[in-house]
PDB file of N, CA and C in Angstrom:
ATOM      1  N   UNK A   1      -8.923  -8.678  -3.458  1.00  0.00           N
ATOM      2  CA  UNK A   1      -9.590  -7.959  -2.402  1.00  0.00           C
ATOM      3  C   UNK A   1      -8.556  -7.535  -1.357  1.00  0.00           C
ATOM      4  N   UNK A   2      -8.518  -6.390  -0.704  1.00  0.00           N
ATOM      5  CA  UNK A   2      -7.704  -5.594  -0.257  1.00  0.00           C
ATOM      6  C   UNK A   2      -6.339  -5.528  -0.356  1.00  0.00           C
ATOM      7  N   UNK A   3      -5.953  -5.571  -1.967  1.00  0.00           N
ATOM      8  CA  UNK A   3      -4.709  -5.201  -2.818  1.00  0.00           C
ATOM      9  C   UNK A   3      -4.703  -3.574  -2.855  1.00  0.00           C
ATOM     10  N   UNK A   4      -3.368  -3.197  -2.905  1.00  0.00           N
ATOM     11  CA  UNK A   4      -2.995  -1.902  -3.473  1.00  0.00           C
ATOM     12  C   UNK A   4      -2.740  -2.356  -5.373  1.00  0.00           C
ATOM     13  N   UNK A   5      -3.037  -1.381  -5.941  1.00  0.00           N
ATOM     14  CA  UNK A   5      -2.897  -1.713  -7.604  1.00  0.00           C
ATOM     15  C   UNK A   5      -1.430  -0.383  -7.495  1.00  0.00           C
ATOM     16  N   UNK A   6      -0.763  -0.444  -8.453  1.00  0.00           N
ATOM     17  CA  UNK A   6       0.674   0.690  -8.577  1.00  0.00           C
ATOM     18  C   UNK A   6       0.544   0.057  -9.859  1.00  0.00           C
ATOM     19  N   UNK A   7       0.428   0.902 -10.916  1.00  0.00           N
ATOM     20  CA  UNK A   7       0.319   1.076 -12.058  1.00  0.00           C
ATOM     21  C   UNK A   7       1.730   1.808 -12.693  1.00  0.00           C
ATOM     22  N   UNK A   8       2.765   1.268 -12.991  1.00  0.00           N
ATOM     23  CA  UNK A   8       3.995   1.932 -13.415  1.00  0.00           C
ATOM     24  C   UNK A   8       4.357   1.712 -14.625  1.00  0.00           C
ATOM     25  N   UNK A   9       4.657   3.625 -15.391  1.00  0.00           N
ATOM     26  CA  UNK A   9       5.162   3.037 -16.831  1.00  0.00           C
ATOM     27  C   UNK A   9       6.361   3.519 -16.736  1.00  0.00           C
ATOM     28  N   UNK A  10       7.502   2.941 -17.660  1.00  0.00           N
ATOM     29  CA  UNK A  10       8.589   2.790 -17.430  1.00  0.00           C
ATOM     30  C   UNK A  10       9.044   3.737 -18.483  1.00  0.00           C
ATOM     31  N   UNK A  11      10.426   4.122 -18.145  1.00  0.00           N
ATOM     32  CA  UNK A  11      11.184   4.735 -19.191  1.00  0.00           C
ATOM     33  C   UNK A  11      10.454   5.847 -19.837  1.00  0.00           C
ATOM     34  N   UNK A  12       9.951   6.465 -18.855  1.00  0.00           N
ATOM     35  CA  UNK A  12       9.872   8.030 -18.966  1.00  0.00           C
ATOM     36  C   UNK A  12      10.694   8.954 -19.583  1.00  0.00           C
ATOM     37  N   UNK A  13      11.821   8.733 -19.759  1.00  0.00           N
ATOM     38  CA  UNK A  13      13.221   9.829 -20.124  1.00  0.00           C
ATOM     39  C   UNK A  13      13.122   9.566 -21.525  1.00  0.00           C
ATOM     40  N   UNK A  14      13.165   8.434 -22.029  1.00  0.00           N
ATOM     41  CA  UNK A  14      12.302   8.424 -23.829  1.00  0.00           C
ATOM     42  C   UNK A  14      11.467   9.376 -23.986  1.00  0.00           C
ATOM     43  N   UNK A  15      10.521   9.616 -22.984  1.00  0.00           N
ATOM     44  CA  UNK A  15       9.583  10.708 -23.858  1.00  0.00           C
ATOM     45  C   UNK A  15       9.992  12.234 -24.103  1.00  0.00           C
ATOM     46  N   UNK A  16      10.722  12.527 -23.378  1.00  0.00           N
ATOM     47  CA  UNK A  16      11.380  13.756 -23.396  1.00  0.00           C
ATOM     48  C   UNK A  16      12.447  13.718 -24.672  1.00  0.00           C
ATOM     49  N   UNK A  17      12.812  12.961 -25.611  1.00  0.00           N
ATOM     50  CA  UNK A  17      13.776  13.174 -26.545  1.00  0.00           C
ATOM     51  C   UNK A  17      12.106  12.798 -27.573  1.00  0.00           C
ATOM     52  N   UNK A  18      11.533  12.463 -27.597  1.00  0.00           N
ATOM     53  CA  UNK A  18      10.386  12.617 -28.753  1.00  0.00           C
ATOM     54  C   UNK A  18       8.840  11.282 -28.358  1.00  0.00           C
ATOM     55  N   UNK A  19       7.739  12.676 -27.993  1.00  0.00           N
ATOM     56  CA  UNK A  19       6.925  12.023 -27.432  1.00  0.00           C
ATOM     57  C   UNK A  19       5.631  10.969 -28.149  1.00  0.00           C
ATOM     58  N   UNK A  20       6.379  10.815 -29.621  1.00  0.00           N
ATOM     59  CA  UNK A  20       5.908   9.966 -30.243  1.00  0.00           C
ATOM     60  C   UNK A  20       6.322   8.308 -29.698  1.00  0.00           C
ATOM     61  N   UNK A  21       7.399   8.401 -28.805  1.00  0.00           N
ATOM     62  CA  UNK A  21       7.345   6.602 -28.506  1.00  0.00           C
ATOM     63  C   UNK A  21       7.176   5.981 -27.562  1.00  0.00           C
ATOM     64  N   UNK A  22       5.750   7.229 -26.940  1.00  0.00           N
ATOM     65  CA  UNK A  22       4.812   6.936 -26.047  1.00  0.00           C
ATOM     66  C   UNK A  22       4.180   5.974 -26.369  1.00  0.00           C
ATOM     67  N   UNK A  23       4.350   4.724 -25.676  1.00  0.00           N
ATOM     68  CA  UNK A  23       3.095   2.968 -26.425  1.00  0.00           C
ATOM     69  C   UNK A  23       1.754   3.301 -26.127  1.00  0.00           C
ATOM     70  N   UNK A  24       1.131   3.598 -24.982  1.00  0.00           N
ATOM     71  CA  UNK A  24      -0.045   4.259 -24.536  1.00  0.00           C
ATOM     72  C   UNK A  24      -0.316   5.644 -24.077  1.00  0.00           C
ATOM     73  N   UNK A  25      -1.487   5.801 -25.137  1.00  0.00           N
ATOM     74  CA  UNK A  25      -1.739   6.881 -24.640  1.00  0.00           C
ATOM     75  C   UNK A  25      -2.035   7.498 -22.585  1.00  0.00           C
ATOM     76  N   UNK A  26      -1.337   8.531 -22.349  1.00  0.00           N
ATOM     77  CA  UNK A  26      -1.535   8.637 -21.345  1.00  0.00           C
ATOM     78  C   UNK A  26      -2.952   8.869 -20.290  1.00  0.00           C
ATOM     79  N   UNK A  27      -3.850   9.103 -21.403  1.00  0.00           N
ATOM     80  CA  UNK A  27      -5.247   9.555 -20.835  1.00  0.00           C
ATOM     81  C   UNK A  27      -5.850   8.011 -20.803  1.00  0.00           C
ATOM     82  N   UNK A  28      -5.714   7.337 -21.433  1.00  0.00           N
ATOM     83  CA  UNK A  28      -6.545   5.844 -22.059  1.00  0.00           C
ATOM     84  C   UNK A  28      -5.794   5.667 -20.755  1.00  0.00           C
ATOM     85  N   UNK A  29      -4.399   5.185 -19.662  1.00  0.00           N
ATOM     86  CA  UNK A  29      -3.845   4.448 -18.876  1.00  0.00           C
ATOM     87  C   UNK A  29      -4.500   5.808 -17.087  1.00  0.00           C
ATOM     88  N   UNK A  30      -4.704   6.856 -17.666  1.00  0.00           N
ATOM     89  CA  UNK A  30      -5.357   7.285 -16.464  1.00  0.00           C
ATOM     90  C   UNK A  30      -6.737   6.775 -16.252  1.00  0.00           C
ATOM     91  N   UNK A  31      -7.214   6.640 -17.230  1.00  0.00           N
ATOM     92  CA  UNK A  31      -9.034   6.192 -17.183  1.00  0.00           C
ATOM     93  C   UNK A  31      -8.610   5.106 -16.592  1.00  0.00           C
ATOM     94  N   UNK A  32      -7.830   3.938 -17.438  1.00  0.00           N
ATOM     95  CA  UNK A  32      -8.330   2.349 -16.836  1.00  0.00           C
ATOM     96  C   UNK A  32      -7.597   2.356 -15.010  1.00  0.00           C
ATOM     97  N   UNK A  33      -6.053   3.190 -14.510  1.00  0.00           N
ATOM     98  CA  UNK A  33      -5.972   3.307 -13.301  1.00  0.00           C
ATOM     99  C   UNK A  33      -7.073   3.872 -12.648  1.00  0.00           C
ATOM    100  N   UNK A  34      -7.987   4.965 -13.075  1.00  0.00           N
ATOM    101  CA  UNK A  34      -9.076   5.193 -12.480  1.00  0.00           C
ATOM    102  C   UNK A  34      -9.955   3.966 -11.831  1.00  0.00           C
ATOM    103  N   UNK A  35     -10.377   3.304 -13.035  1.00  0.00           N
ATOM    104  CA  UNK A  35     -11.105   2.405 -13.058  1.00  0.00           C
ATOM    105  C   UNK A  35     -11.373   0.886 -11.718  1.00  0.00           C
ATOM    106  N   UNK A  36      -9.631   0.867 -11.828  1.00  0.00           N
ATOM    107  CA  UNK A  36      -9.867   0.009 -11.461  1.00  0.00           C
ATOM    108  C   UNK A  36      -8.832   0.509  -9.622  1.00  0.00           C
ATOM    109  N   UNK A  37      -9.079   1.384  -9.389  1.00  0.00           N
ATOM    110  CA  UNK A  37      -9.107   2.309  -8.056  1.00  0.00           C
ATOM    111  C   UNK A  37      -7.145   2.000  -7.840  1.00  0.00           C
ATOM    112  N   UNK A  38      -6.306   2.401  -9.062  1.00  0.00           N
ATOM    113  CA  UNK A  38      -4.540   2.618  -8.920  1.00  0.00           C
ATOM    114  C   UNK A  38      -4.303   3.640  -8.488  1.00  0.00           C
ATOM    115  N   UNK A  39      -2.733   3.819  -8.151  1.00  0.00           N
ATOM    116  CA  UNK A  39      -2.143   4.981  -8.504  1.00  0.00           C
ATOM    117  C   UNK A  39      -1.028   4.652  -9.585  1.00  0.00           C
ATOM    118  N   UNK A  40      -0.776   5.608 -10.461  1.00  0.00           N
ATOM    119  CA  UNK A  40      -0.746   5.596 -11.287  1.00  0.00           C
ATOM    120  C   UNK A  40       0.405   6.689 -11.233  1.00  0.00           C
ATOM    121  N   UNK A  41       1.838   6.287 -11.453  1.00  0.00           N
ATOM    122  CA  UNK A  41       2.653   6.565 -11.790  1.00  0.00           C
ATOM    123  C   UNK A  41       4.165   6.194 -13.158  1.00  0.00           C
ATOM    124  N   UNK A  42       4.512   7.418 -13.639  1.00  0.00           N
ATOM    125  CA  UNK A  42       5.840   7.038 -14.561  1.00  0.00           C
ATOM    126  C   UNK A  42       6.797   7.757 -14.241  1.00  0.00           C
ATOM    127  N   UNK A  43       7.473   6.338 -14.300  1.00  0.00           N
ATOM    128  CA  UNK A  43       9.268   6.573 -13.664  1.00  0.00           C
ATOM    129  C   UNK A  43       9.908   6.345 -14.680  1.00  0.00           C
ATOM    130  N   UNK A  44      11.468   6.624 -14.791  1.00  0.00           N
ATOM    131  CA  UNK A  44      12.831   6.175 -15.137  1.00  0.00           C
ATOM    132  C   UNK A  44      13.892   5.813 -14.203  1.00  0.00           C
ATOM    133  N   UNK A  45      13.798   4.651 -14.415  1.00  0.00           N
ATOM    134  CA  UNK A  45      15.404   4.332 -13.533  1.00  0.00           C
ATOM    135  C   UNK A  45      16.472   5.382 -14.158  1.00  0.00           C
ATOM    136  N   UNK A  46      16.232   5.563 -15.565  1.00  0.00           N
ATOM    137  CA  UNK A  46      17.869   6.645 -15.714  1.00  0.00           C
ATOM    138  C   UNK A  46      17.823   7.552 -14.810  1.00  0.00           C
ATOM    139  N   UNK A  47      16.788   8.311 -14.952  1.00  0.00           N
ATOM    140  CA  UNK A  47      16.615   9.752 -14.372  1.00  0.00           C
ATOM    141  C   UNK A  47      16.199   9.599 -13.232  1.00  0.00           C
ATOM    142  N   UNK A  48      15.603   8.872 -12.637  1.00  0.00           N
ATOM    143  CA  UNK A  48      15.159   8.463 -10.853  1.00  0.00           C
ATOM    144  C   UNK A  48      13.610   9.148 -11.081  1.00  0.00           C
ATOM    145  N   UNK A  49      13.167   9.782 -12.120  1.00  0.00           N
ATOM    146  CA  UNK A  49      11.753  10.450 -11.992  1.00  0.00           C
ATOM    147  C   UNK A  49      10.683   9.668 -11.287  1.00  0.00           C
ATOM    148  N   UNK A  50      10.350  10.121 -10.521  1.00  0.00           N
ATOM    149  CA  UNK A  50       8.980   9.822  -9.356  1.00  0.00           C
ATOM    150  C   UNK A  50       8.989   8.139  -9.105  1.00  0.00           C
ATOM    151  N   UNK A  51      10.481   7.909  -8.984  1.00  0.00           N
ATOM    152  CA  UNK A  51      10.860   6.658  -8.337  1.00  0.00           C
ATOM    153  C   UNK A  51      10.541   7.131  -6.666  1.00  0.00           C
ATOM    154  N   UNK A  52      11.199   8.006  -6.314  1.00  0.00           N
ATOM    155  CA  UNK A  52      11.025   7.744  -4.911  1.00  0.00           C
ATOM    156  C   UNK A  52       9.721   7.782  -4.066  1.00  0.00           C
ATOM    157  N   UNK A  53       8.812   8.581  -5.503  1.00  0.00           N
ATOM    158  CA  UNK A  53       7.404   9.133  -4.963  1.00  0.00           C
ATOM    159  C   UNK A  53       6.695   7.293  -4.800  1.00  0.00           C
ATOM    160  N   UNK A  54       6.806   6.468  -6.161  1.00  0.00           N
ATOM    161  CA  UNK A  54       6.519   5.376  -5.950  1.00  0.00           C
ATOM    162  C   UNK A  54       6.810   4.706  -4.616  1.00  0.00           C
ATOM    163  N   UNK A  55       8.010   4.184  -4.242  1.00  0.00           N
ATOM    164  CA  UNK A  55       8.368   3.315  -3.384  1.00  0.00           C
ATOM    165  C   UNK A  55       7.786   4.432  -1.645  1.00  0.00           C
ATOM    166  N   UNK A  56       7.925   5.902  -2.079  1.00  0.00           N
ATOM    167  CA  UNK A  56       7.326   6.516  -1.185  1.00  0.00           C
ATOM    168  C   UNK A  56       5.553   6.355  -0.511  1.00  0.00           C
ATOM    169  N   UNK A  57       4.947   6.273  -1.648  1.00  0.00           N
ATOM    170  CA  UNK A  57       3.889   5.490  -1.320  1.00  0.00           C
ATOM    171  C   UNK A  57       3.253   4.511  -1.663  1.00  0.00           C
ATOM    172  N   UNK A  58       3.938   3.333  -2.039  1.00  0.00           N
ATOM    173  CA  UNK A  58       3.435   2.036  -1.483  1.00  0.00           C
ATOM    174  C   UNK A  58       4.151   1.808   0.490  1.00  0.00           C
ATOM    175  N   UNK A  59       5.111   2.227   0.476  1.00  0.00           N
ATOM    176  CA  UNK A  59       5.438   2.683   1.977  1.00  0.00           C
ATOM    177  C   UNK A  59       4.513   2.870   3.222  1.00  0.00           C
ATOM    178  N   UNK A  60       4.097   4.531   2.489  1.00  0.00           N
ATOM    179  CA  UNK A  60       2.909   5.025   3.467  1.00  0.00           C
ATOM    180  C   UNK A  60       1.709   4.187   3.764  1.00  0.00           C
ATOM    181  N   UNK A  61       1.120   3.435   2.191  1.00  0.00           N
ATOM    182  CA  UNK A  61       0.021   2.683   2.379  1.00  0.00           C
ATOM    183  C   UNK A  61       0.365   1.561   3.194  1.00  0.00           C
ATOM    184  N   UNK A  62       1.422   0.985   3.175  1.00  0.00           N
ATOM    185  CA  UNK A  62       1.682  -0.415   3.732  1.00  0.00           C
ATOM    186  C   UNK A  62       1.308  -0.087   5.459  1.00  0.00           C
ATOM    187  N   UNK A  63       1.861   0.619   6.093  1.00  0.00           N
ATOM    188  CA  UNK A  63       1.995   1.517   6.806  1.00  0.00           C
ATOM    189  C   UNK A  63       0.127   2.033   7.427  1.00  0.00           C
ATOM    190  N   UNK A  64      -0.283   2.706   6.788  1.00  0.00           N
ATOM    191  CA  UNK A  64      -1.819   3.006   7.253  1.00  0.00           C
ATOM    192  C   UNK A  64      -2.586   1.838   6.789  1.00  0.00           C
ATOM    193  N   UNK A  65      -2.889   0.830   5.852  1.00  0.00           N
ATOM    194  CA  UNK A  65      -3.694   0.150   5.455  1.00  0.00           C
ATOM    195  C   UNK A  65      -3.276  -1.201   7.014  1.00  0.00           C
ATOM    196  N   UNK A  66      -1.611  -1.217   7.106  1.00  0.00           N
ATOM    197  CA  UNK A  66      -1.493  -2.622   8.616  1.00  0.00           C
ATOM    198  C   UNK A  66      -2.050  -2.132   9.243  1.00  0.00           C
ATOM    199  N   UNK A  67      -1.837  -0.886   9.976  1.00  0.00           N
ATOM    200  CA  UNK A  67      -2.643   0.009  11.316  1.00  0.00           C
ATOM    201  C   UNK A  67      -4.013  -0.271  10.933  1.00  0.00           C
ATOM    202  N   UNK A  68      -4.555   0.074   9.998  1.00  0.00           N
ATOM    203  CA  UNK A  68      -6.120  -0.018   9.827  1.00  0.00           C
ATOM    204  C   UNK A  68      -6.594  -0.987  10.323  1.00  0.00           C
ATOM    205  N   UNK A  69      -5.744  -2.367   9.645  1.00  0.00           N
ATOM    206  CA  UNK A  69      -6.099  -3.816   9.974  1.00  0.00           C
ATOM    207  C   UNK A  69      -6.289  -4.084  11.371  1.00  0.00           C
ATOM    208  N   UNK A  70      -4.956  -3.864  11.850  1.00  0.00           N
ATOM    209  CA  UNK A  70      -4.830  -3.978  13.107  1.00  0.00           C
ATOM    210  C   UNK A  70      -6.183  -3.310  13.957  1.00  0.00           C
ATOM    211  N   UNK A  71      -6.443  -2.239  13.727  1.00  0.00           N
ATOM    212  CA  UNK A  71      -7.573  -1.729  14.567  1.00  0.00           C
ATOM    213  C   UNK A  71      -8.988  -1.952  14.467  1.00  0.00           C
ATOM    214  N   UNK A  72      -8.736  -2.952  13.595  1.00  0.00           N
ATOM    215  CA  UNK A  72     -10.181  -3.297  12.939  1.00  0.00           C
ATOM    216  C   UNK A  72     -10.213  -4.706  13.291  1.00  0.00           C
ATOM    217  N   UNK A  73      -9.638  -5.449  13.423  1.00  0.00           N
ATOM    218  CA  UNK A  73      -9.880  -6.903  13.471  1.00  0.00           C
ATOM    219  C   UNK A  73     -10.737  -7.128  14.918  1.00  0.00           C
ATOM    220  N   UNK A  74     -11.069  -8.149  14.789  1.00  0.00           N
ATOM    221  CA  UNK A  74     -12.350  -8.557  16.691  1.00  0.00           C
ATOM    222  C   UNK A  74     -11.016  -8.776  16.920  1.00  0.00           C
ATOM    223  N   UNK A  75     -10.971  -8.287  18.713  1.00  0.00           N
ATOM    224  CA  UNK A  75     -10.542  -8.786  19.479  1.00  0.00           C
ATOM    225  C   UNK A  75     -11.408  -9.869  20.205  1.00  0.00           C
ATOM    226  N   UNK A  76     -10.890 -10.978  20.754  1.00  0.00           N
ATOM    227  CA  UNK A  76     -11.758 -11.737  21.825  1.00  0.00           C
ATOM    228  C   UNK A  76     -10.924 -12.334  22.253  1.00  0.00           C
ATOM    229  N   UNK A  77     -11.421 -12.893  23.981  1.00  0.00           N
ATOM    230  CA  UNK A  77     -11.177 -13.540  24.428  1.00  0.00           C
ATOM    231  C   UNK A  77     -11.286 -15.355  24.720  1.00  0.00           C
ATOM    232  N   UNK A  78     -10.605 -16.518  24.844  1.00  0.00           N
ATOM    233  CA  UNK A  78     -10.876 -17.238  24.735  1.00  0.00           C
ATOM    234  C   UNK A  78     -11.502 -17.873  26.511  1.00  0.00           C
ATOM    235  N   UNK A  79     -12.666 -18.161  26.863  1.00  0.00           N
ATOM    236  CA  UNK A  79     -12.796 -18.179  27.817  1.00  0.00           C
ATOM    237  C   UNK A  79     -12.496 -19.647  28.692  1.00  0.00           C
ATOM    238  N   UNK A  80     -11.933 -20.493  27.707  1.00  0.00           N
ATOM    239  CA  UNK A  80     -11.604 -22.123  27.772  1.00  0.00           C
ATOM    240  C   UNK A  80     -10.140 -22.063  28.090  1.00  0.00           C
ATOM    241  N   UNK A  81      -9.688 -21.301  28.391  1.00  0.00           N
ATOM    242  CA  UNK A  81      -8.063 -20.507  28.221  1.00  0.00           C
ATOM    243  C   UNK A  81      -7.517 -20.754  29.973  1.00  0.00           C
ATOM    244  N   UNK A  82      -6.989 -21.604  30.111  1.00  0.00           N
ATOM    245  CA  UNK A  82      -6.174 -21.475  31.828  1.00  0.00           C
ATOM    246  C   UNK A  82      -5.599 -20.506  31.702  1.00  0.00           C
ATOM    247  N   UNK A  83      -5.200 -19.401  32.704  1.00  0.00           N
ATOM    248  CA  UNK A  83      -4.235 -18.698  32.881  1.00  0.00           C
ATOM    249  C   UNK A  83      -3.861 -18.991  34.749  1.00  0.00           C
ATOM    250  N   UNK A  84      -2.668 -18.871  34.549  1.00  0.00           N
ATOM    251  CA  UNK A  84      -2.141 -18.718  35.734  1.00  0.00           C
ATOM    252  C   UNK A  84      -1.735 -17.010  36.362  1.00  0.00           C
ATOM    253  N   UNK A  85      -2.491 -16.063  35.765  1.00  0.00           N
ATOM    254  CA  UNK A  85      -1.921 -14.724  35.533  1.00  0.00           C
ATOM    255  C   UNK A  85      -3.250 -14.502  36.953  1.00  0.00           C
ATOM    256  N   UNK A  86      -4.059 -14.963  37.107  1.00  0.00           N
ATOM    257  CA  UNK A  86      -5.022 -14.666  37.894  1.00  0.00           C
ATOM    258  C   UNK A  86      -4.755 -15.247  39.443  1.00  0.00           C
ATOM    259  N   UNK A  87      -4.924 -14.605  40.358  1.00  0.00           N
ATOM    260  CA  UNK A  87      -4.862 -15.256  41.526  1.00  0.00           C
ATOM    261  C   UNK A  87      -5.900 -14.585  42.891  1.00  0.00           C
ATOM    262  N   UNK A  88      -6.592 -15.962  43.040  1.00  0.00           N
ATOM    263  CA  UNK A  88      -7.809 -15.318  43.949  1.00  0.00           C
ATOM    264  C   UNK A  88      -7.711 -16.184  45.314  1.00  0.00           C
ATOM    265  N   UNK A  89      -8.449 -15.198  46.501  1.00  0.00           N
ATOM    266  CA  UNK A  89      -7.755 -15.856  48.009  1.00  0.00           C
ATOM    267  C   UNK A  89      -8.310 -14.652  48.804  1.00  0.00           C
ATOM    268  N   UNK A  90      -8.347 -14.845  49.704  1.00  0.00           N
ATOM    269  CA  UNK A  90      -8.469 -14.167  51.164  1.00  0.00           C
ATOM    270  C   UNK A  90      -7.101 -14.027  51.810  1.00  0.00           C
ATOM    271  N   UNK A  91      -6.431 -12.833  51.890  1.00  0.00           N
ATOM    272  CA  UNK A  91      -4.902 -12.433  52.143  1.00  0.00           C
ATOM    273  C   UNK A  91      -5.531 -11.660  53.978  1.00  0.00           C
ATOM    274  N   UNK A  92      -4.797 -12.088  55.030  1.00  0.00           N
ATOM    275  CA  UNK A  92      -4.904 -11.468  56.133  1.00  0.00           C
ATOM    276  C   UNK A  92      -3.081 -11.177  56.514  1.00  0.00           C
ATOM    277  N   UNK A  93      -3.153  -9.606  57.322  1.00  0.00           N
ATOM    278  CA  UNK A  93      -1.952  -9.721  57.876  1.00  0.00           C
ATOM    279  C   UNK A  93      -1.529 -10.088  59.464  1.00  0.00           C
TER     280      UNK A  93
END
C-alpha cells in the first residue's frame, strides 16, 4: 500500500539484433503492468535506452507522492505541551 511498482525489462539492445529472444511477450507484460497500476519500462545498460527516463521518474514520483504526504497528513496540536514561546502580562510605560 502506497508503493510505486517500476516494472523493468532488461537488455533491450538484444532485441534489435533479432526479436525472437524476446522471453515475454511484450503485450502479456503491458496487460499485467496495467493490472497491477506500473510503469512499465525497457532499458539497456549497453545502450542507456530509457535508463534515464526510468530513474527520471521514479525521481519525479518520489518528489510529488512526499509533497502529497506532507500535505495530507493531520496537523495537530498538543495541548498538554508547555511552551515558553508564549508570554502574557500587563506591560505599562
Amino acid at each position: 500500500q502506497g508503493c510505486r511498482i517500476y516494472l523493468c525489462g532488461t537488455k533491450s539492445d538484444l532485441l534489435e539484433e533479432d526479436r525472437r529472444k524476446r522471453g515475454v511477450d511484450f503485450h502479456d507484460v503491458q496487460d499485467y503492468a496495467d493490472e497491477i497500476k506500473a510503469d512499465l519500462f525497457e532499458t539497456s545498460s549497453k545502450t542507456g535506452q530509457s535508463v534515464d527516463e526510468l530513474f527520471q521518474k521514479v525521481a519525479e514520483d518520489y518528489v510529488y507522492f512526499t509533497a502529497f504526504q506532507v500535505m495530507t497528513e493531520e496537523k495537530g496540536v498538543d495541548l498538554g505541551q508547555r511552551s515558553g514561546a508564549y508570554f502574557y502580562g500587563c506591560f505599562h510605560h
